[in-house]
PDB file of N, CA and C in Angstrom:
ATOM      1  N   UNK A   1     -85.957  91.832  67.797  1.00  0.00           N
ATOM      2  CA  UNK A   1     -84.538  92.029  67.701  1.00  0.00           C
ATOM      3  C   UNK A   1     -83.847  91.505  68.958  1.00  0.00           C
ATOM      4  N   UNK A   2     -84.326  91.414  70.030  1.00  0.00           N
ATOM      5  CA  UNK A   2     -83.611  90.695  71.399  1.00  0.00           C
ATOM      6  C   UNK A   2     -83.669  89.962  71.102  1.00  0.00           C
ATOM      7  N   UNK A   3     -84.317  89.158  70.623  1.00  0.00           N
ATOM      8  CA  UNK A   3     -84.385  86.922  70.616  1.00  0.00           C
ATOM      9  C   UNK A   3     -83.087  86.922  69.386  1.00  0.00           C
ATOM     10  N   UNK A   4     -82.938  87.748  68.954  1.00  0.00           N
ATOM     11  CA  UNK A   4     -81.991  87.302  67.745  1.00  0.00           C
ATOM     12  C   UNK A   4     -80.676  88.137  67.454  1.00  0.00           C
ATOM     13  N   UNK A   5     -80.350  89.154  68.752  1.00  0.00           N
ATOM     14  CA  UNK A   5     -79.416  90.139  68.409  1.00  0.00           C
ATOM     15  C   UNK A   5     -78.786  90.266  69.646  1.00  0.00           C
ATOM     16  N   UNK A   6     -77.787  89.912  70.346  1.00  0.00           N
ATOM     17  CA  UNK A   6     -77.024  89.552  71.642  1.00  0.00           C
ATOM     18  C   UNK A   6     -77.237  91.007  71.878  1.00  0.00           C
ATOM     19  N   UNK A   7     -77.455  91.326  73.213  1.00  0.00           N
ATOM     20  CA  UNK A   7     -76.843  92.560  73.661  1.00  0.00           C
ATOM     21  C   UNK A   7     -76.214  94.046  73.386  1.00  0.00           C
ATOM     22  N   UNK A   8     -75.301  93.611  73.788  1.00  0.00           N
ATOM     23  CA  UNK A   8     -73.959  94.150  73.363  1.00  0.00           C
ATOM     24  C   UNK A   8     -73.707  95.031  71.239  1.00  0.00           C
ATOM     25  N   UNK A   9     -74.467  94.454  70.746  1.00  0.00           N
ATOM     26  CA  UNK A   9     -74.669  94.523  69.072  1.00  0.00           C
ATOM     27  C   UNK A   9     -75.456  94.904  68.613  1.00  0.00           C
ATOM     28  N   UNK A  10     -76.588  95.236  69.903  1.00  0.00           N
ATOM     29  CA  UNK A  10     -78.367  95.783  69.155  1.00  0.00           C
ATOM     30  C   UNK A  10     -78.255  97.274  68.231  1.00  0.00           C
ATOM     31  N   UNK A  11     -77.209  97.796  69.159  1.00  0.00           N
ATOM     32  CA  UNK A  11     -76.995  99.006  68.780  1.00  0.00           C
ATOM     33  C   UNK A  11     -76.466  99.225  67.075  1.00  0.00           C
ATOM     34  N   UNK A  12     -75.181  98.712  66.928  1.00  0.00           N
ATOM     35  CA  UNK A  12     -74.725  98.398  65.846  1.00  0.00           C
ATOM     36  C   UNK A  12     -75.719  97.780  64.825  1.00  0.00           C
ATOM     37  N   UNK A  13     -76.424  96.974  65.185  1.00  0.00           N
ATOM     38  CA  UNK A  13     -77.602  96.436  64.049  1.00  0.00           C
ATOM     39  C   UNK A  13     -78.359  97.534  63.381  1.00  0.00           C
ATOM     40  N   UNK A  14     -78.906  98.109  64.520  1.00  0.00           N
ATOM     41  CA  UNK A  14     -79.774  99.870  64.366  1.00  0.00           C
ATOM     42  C   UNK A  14     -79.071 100.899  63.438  1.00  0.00           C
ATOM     43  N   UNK A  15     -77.894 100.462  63.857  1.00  0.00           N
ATOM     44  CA  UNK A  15     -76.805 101.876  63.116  1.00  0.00           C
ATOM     45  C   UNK A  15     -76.601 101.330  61.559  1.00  0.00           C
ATOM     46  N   UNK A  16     -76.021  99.908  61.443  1.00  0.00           N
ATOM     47  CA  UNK A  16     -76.142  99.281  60.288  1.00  0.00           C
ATOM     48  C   UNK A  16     -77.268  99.591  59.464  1.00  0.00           C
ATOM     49  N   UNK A  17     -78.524  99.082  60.035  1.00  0.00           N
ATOM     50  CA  UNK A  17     -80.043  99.420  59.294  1.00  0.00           C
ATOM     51  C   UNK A  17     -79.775 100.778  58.801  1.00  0.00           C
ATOM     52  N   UNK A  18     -80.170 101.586  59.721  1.00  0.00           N
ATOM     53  CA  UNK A  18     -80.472 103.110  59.221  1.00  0.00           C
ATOM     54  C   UNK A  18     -79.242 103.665  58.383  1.00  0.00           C
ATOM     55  N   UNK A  19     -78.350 102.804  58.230  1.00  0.00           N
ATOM     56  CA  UNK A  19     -77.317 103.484  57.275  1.00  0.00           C
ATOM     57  C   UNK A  19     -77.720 103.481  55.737  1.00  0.00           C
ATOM     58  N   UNK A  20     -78.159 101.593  55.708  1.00  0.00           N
ATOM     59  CA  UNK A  20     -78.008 101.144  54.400  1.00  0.00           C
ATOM     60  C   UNK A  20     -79.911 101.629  54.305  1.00  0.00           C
ATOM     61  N   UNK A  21     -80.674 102.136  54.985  1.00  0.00           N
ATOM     62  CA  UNK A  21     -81.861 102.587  54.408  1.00  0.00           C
ATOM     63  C   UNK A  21     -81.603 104.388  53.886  1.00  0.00           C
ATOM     64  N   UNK A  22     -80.659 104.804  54.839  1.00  0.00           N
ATOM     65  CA  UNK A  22     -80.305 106.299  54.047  1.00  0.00           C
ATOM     66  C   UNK A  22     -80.042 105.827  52.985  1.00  0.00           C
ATOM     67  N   UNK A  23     -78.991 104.878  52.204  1.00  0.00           N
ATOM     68  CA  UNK A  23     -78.466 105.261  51.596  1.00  0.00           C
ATOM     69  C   UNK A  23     -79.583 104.646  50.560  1.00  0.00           C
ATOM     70  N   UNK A  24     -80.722 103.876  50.656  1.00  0.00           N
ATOM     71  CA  UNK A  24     -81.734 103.399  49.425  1.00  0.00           C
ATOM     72  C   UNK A  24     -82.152 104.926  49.370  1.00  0.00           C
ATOM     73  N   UNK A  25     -82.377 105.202  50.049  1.00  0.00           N
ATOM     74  CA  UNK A  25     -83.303 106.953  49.984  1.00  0.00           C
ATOM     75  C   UNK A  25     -82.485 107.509  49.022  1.00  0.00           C
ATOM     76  N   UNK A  26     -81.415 107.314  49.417  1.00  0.00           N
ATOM     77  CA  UNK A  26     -80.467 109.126  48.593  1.00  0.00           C
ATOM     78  C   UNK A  26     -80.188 108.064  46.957  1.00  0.00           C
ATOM     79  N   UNK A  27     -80.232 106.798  47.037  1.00  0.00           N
ATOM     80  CA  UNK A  27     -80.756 106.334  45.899  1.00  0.00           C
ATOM     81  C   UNK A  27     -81.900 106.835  44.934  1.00  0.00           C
ATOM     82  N   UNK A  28     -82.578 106.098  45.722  1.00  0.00           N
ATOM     83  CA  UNK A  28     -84.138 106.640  45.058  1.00  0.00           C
ATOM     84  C   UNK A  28     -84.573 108.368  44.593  1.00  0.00           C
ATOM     85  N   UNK A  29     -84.212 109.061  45.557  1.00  0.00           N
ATOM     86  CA  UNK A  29     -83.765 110.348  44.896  1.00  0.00           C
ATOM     87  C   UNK A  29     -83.060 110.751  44.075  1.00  0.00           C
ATOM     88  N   UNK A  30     -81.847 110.163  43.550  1.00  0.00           N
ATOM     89  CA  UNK A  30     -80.490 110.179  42.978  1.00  0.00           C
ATOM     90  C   UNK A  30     -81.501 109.857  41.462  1.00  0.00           C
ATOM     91  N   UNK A  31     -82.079 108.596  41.214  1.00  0.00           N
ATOM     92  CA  UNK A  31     -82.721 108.316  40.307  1.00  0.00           C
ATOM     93  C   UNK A  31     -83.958 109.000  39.607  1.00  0.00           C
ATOM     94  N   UNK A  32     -84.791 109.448  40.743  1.00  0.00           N
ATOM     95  CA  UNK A  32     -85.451 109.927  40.314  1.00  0.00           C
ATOM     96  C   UNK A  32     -85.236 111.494  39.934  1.00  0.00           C
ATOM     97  N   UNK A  33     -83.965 112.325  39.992  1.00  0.00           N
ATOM     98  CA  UNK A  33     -83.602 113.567  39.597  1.00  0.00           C
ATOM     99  C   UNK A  33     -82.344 113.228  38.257  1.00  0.00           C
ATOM    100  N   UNK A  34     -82.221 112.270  38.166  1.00  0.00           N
ATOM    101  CA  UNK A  34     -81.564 112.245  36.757  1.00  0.00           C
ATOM    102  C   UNK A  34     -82.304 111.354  36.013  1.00  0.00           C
ATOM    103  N   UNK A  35     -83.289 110.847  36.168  1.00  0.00           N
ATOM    104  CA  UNK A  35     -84.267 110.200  34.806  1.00  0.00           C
ATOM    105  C   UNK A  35     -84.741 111.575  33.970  1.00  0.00           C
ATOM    106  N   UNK A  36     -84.153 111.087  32.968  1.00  0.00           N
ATOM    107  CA  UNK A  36     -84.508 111.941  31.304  1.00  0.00           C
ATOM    108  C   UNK A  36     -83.255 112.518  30.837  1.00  0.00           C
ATOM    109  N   UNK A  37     -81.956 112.333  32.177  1.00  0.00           N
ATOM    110  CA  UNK A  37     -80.843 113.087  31.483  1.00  0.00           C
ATOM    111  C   UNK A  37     -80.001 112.389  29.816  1.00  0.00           C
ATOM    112  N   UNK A  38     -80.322 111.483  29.631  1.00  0.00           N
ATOM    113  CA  UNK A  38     -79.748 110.461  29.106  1.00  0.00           C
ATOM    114  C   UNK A  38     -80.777 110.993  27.742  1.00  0.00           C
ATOM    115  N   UNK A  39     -80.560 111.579  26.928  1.00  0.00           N
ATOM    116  CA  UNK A  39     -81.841 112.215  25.964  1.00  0.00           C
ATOM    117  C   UNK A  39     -80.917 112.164  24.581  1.00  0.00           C
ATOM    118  N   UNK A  40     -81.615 111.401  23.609  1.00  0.00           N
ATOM    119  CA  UNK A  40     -80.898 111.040  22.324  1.00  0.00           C
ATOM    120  C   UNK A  40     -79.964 112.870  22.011  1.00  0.00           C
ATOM    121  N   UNK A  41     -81.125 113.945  22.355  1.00  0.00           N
ATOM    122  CA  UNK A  41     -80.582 115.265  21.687  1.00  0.00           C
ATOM    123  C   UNK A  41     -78.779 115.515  22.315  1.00  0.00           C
ATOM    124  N   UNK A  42     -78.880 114.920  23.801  1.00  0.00           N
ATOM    125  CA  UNK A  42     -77.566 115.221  24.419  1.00  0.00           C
ATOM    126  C   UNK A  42     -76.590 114.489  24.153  1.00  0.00           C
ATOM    127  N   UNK A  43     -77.170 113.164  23.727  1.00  0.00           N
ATOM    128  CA  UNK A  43     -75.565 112.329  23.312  1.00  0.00           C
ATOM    129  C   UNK A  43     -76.016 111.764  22.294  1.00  0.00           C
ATOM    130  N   UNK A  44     -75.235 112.361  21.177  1.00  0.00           N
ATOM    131  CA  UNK A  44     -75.554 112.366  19.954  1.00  0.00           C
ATOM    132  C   UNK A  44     -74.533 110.071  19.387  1.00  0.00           C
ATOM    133  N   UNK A  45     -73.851 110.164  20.521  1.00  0.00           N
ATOM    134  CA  UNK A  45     -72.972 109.129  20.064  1.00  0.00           C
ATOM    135  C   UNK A  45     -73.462 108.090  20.675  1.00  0.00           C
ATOM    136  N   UNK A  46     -74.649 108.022  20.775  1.00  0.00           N
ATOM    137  CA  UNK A  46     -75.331 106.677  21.727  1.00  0.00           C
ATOM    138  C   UNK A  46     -76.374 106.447  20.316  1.00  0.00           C
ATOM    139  N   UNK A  47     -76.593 107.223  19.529  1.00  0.00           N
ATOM    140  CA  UNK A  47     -77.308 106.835  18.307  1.00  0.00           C
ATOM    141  C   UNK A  47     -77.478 105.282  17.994  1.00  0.00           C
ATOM    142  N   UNK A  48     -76.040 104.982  17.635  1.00  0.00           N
ATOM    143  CA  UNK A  48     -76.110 103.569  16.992  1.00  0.00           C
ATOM    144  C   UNK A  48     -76.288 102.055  17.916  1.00  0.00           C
ATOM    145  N   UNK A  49     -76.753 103.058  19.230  1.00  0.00           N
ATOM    146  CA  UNK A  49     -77.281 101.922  20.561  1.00  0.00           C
ATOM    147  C   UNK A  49     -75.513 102.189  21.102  1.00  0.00           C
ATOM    148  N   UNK A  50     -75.875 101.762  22.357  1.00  0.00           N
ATOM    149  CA  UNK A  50     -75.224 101.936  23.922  1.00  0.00           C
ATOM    150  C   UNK A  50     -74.093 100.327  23.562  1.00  0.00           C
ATOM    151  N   UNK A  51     -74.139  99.365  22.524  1.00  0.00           N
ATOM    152  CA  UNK A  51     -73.311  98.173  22.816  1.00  0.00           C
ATOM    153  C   UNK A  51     -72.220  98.624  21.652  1.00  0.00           C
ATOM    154  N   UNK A  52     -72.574  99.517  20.590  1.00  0.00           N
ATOM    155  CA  UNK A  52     -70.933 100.190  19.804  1.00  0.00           C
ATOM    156  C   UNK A  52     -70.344 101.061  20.477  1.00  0.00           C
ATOM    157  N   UNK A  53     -70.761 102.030  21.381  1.00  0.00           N
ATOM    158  CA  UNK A  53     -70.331 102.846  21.976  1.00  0.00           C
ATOM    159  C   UNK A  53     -69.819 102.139  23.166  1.00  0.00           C
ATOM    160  N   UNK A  54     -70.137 101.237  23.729  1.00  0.00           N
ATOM    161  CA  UNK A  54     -69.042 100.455  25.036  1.00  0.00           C
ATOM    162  C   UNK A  54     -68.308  99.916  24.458  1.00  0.00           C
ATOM    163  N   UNK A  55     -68.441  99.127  23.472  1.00  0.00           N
ATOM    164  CA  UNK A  55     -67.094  98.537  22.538  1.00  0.00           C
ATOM    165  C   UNK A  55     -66.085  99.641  22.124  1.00  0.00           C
ATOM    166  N   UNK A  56     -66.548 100.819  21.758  1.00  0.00           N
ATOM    167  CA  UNK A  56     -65.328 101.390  21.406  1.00  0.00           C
ATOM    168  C   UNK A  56     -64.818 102.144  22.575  1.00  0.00           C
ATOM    169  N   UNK A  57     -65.720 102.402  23.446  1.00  0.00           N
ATOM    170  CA  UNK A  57     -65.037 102.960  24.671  1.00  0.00           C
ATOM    171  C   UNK A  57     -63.819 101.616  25.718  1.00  0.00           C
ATOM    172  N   UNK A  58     -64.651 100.295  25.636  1.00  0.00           N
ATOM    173  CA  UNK A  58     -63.367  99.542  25.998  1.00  0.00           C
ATOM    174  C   UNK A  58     -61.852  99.014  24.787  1.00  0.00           C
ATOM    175  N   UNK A  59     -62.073  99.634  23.938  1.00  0.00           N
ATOM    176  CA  UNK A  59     -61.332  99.178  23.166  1.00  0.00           C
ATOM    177  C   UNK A  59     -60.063 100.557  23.048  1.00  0.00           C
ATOM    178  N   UNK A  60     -60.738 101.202  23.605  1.00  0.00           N
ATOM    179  CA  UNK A  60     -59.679 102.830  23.903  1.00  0.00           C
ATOM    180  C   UNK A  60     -58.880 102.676  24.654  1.00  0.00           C
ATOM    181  N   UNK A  61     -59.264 102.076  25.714  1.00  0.00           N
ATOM    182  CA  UNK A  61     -58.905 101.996  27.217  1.00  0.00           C
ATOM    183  C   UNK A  61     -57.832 100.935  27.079  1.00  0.00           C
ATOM    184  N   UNK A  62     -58.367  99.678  26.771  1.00  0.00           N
ATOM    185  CA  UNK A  62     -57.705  98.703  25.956  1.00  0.00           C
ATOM    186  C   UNK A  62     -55.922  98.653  25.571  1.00  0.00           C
ATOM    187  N   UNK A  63     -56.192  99.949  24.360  1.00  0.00           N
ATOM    188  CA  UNK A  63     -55.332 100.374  23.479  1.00  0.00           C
ATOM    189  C   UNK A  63     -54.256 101.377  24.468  1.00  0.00           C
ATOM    190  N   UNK A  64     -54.945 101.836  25.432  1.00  0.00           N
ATOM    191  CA  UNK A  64     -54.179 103.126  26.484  1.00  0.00           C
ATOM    192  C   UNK A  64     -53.280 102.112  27.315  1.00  0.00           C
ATOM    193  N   UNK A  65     -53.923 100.836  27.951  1.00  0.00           N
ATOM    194  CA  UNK A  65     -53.233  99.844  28.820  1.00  0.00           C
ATOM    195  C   UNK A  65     -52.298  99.150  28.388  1.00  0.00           C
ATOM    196  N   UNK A  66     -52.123  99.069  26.686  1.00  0.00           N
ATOM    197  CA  UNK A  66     -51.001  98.174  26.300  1.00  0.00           C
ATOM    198  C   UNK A  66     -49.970  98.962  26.051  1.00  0.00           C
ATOM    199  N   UNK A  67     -50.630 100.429  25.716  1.00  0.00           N
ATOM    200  CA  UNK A  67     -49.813 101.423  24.714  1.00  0.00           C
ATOM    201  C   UNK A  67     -49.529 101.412  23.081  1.00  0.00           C
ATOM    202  N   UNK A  68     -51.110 101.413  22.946  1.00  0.00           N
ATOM    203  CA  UNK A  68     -51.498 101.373  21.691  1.00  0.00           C
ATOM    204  C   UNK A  68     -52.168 102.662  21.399  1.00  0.00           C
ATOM    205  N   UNK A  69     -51.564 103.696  20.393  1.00  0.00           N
ATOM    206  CA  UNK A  69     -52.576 104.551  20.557  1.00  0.00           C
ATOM    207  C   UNK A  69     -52.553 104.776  18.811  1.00  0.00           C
ATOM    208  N   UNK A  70     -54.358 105.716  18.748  1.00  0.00           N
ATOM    209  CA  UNK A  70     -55.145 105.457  17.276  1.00  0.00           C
ATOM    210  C   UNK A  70     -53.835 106.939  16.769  1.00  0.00           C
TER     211      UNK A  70
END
């Protein structure tokens, strides 16, 4: 890290690093305590697959932004 990190910035590099490695951690935890939440029994409206259900969820939103409502 000296041959390639002026002085003055070593510090900041260190602080940078250990930030963006907390934050893979609280990732990797984050993931691994909500894998299985996503369970056909809990969302009954993901049935017909996850690409009708984003279509009609952007098409709501859609309809809210022009001032279109069902």
């Amino acid at each position: 890290m000296r041959a390639l990190v002026p002085r003055g910035k070593q510090g900041e590099v260190l602080a940078n690093a250990l930030k963006n490695e907390l934050r893979r951690i609280q990732f990797k935890k984050t993931l691994e305590e909500s894998f299985g939440a996503w369970e056909k029994g809990t969302h009954p409206e993901l049935q017909k697959g996850t690409e009708q259900f984003i279509r009609k969820l952007r098409a709501s939103t859609r309809a809210i932004r022009i001032g279109v409502r069902d």
